[in-house]
PDB file of N, CA and C in Angstrom:
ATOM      1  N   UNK A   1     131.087  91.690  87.665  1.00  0.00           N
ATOM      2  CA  UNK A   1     131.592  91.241  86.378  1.00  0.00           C
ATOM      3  C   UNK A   1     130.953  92.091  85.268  1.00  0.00           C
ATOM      4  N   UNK A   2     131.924  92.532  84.533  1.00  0.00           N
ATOM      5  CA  UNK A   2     131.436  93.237  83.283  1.00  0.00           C
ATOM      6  C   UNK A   2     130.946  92.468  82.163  1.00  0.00           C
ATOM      7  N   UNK A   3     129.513  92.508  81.605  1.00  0.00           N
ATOM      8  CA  UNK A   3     128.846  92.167  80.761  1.00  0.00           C
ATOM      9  C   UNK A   3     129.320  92.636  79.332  1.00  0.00           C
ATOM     10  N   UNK A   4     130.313  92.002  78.455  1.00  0.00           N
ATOM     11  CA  UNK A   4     130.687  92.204  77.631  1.00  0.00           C
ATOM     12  C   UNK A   4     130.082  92.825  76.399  1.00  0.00           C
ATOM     13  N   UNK A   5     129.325  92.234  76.407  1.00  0.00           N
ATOM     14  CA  UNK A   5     128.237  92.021  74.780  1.00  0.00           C
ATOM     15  C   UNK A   5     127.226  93.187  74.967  1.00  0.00           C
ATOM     16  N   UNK A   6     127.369  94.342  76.233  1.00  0.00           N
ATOM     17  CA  UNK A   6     126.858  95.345  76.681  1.00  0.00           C
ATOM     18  C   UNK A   6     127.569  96.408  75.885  1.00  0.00           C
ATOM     19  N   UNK A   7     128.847  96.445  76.075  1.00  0.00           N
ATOM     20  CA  UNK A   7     129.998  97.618  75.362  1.00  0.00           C
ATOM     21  C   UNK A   7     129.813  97.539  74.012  1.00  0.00           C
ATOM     22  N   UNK A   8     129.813  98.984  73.757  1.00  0.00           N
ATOM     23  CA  UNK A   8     129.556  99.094  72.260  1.00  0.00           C
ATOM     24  C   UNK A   8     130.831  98.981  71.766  1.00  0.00           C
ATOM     25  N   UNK A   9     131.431  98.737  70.333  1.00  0.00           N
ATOM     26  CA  UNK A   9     132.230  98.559  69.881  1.00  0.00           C
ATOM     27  C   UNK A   9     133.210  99.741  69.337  1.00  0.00           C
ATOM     28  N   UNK A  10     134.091 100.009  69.036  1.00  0.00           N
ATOM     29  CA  UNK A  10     134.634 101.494  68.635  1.00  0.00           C
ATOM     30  C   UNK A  10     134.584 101.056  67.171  1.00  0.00           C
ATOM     31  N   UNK A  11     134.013 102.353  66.215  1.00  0.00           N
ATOM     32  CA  UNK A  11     134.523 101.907  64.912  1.00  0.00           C
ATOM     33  C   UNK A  11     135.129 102.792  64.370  1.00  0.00           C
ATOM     34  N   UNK A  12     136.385 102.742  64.410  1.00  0.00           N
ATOM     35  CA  UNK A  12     137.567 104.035  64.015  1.00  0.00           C
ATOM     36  C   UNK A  12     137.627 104.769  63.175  1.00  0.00           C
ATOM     37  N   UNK A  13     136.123 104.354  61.782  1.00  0.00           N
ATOM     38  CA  UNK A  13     136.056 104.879  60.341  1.00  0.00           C
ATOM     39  C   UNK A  13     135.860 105.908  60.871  1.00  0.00           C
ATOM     40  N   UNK A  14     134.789 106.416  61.591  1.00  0.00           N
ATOM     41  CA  UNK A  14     134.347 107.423  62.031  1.00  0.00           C
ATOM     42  C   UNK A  14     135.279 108.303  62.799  1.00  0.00           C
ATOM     43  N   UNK A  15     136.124 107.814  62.913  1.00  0.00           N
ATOM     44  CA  UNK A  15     137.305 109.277  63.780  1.00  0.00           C
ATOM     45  C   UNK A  15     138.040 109.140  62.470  1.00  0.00           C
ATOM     46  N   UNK A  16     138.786 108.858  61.765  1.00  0.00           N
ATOM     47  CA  UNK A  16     139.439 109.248  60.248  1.00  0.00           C
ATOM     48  C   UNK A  16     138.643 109.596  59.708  1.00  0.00           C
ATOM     49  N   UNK A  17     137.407 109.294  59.561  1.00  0.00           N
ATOM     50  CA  UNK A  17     136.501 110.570  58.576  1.00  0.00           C
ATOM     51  C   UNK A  17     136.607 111.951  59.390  1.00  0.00           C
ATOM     52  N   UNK A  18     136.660 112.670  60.413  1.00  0.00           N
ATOM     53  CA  UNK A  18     136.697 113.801  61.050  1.00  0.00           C
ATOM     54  C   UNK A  18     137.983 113.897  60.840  1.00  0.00           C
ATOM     55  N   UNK A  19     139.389 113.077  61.220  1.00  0.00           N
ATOM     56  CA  UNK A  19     140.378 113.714  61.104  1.00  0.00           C
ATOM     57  C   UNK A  19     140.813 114.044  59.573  1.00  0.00           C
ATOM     58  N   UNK A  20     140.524 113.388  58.380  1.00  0.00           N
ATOM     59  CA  UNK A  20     141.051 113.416  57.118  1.00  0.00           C
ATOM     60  C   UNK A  20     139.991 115.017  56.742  1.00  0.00           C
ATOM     61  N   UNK A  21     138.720 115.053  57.459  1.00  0.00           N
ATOM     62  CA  UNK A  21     138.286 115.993  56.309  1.00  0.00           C
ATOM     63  C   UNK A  21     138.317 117.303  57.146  1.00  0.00           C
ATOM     64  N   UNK A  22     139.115 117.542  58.683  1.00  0.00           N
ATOM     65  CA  UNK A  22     139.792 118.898  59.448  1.00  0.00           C
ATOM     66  C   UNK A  22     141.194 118.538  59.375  1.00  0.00           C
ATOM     67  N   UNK A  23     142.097 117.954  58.496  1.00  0.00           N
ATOM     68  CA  UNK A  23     143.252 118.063  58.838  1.00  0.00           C
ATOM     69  C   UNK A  23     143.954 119.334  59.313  1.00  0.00           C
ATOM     70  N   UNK A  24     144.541 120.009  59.980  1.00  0.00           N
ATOM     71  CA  UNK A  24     144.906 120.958  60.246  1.00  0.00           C
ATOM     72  C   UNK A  24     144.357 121.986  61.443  1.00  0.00           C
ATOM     73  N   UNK A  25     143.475 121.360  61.791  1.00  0.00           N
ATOM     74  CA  UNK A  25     141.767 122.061  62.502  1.00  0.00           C
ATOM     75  C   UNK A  25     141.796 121.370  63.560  1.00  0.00           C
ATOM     76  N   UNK A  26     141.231 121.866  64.567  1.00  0.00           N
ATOM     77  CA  UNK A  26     141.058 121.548  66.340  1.00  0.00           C
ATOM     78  C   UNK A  26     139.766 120.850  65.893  1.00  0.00           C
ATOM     79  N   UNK A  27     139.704 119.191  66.222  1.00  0.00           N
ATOM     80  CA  UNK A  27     138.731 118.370  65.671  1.00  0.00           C
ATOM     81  C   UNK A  27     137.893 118.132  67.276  1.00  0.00           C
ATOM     82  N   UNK A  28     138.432 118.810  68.121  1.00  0.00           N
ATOM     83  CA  UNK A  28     137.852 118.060  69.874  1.00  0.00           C
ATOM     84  C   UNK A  28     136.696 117.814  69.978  1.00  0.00           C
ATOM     85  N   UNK A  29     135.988 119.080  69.777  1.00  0.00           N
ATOM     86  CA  UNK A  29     134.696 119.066  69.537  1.00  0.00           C
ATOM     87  C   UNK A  29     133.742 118.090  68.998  1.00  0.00           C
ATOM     88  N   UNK A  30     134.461 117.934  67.824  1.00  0.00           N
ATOM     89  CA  UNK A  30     133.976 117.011  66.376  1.00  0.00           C
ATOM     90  C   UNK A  30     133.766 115.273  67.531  1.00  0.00           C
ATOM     91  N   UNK A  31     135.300 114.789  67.940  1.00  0.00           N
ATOM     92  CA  UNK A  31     135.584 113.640  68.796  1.00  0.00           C
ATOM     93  C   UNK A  31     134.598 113.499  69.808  1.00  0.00           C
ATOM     94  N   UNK A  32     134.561 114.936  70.502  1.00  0.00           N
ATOM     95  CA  UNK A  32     133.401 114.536  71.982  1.00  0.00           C
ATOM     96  C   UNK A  32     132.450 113.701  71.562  1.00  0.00           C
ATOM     97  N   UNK A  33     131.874 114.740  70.684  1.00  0.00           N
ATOM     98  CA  UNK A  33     130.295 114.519  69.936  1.00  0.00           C
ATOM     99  C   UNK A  33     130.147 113.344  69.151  1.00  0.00           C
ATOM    100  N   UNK A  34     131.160 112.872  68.692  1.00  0.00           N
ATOM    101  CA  UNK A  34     131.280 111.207  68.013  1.00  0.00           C
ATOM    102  C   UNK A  34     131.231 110.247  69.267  1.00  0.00           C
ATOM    103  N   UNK A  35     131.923 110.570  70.464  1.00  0.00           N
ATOM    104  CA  UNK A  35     132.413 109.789  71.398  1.00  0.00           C
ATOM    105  C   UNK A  35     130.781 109.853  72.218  1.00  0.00           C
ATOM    106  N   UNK A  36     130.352 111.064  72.906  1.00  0.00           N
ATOM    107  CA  UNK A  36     129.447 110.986  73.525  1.00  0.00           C
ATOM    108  C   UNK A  36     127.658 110.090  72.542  1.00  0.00           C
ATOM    109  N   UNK A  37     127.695 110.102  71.177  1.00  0.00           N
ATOM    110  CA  UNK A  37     126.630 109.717  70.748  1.00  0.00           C
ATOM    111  C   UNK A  37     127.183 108.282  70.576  1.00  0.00           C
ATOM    112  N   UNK A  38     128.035 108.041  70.575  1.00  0.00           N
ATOM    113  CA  UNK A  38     128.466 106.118  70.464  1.00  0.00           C
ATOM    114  C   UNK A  38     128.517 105.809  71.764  1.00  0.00           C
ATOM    115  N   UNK A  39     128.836 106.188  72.994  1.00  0.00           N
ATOM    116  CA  UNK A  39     128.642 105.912  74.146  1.00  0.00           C
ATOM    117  C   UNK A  39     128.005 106.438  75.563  1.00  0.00           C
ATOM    118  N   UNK A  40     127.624 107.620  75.231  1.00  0.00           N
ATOM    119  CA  UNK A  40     126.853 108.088  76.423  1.00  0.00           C
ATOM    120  C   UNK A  40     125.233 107.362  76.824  1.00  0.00           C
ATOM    121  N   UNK A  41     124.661 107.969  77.728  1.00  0.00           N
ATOM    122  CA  UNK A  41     123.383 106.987  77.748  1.00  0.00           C
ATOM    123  C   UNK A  41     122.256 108.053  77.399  1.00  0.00           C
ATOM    124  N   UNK A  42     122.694 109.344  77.474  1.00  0.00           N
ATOM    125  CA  UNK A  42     122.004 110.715  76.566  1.00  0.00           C
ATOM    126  C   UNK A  42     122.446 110.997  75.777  1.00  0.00           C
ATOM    127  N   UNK A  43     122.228 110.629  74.454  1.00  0.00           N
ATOM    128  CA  UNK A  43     122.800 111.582  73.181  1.00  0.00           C
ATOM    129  C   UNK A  43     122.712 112.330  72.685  1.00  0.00           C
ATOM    130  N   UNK A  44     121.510 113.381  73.250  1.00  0.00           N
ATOM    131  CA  UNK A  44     121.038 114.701  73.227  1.00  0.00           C
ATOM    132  C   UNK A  44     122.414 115.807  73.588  1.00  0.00           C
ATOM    133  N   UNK A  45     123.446 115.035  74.467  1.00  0.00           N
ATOM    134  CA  UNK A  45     124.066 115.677  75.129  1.00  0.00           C
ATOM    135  C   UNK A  45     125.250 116.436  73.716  1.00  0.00           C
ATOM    136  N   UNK A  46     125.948 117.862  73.431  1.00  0.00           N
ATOM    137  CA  UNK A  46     126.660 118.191  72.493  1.00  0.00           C
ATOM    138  C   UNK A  46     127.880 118.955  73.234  1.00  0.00           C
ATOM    139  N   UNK A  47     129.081 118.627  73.020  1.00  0.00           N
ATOM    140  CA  UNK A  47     130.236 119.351  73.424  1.00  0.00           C
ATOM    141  C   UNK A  47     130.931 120.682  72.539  1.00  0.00           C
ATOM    142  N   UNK A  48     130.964 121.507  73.164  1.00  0.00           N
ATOM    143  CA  UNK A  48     131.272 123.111  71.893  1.00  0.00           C
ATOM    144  C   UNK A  48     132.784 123.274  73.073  1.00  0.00           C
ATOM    145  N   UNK A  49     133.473 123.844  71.474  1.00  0.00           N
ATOM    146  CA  UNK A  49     134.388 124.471  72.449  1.00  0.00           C
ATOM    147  C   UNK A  49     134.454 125.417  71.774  1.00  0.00           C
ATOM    148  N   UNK A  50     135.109 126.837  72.132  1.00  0.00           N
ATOM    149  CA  UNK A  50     134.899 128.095  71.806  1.00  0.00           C
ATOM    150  C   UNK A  50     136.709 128.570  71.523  1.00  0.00           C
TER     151      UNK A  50
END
């Protein structure tokens, strides 16, 4: 059984602040690195794309 109150919550401000201020711009990068520091269990960890 999954322990609910364990999962962090998504808070979407934070992906419209990246998409409103790269509109036009490959944001992936930007997303990993939002995604991996709100949910990974290393947040040291950084995604580049080239």
């Amino acid at each position: 059984m999954i322990n609910r109150s364990s999962i962090p919550e998504i808070d979407y401000r934070y992906f419209d602040e990246i998409i409103i201020k790269n509109l036009g711009k490959d944001i992936s990068s930007e997303i990993s690195n939002l995604t991996m520091q709100q949910f990974a269990s290393n947040t040291t960890m950084e995604a580049y794309s080239t």
